[in-house]
Protein backbone atom coordinates (compact mmCIF):
# COMPACT_ATOMS: atom_id res chain seq x y z
CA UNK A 1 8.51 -1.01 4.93
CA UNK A 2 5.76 -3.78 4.74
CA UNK A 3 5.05 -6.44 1.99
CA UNK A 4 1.26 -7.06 1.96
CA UNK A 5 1.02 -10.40 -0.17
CA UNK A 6 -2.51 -11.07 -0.82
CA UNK A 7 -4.53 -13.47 -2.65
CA UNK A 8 -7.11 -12.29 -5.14
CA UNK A 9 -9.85 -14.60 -7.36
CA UNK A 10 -11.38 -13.78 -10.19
CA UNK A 11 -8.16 -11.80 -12.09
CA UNK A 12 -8.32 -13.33 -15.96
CA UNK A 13 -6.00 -10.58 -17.83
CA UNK A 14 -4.06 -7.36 -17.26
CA UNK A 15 -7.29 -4.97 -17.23
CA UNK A 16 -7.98 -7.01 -14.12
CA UNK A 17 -4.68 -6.48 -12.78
CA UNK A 18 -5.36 -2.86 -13.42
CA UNK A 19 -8.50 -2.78 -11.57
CA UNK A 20 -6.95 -4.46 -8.55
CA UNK A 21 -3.95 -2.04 -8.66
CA UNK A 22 -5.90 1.10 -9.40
CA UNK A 23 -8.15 0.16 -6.06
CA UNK A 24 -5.83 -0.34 -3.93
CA UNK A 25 -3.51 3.02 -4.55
CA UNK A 26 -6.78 4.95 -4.34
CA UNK A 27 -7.92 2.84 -0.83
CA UNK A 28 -3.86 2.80 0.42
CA UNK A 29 -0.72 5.38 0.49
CA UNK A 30 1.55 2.92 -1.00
CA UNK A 31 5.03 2.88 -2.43
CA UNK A 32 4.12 -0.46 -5.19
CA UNK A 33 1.69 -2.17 -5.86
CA UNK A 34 1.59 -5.07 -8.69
CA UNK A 35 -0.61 -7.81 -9.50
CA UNK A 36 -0.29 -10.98 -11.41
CA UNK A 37 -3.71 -12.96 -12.67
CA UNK A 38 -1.42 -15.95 -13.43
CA UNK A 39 -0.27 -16.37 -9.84
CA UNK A 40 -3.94 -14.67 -8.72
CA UNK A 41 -1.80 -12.84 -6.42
CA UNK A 42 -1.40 -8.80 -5.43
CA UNK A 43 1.73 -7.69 -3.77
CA UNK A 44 1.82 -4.53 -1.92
CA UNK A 45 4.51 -2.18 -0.83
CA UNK A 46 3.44 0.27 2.11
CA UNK A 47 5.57 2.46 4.55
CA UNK A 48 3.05 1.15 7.40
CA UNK A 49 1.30 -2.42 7.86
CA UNK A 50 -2.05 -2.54 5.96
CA UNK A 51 -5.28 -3.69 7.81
CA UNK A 52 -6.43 -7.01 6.22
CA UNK A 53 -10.08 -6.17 6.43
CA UNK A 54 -9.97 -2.62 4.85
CA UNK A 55 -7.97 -4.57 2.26
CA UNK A 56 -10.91 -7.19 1.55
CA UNK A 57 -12.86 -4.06 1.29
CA UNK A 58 -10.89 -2.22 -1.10
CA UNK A 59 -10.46 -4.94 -3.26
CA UNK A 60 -13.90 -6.66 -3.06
CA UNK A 61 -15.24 -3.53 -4.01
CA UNK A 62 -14.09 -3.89 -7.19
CA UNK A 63 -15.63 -7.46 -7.73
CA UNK A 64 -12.80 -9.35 -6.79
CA UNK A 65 -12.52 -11.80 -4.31
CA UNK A 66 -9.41 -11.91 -1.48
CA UNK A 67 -8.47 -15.41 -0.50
CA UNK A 68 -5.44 -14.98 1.50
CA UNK A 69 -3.67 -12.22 2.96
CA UNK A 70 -0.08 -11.76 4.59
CA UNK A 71 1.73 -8.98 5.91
CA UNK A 72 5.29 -9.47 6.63
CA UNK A 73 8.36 -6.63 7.30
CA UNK A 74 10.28 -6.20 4.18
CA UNK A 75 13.87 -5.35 3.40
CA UNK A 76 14.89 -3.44 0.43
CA UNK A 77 17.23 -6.04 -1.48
CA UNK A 78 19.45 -4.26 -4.17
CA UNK A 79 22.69 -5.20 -6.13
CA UNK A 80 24.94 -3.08 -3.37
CA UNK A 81 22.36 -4.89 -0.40
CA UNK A 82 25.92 -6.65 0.70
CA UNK A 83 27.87 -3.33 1.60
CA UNK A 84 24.97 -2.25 4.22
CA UNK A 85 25.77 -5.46 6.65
């Protein structure tokens, strides 16, 4: 799993969060996807890393604009996480 952190401009409610969401599931097979305007950030979920600029793309497309982007590998962290070590 991959956590795609990226940062998007322009978000000023949650119909914008929408918007962001909505492009990126149709653009991306992902697992989750949220978005906060507050933070002006997108966090992505994917079984594979994302490429940055078909990212930009997907998102820009919808009017917004993508000032940072970071893909990192992510582990699942759960209440039970402890038991797997």
């Amino acid at each position: 799993m991959y956590q795609t952190t990226v940062g998007v401009d322009g978000m000023m409610c949650g119909m914008c969060e929408a918007h962001v969401n909505d492009a990126v599931r149709k653009a991306f097979p992902v697992k989750k996807v949220t978005s906060s305007h507050s933070k002006g950030q997108t966090v992505i979920l994917s079984e594979r890393a994302l490429d940055e600029q078909a990212v930009r793309d997907a998102i820009g497309a919808t009017g917004y604009t993508v000032t940072s982007f970071a893909c990192a590998p992510h582990e699942k962290k759960g209440f039970f996480s402890f038991l797997h070590k």
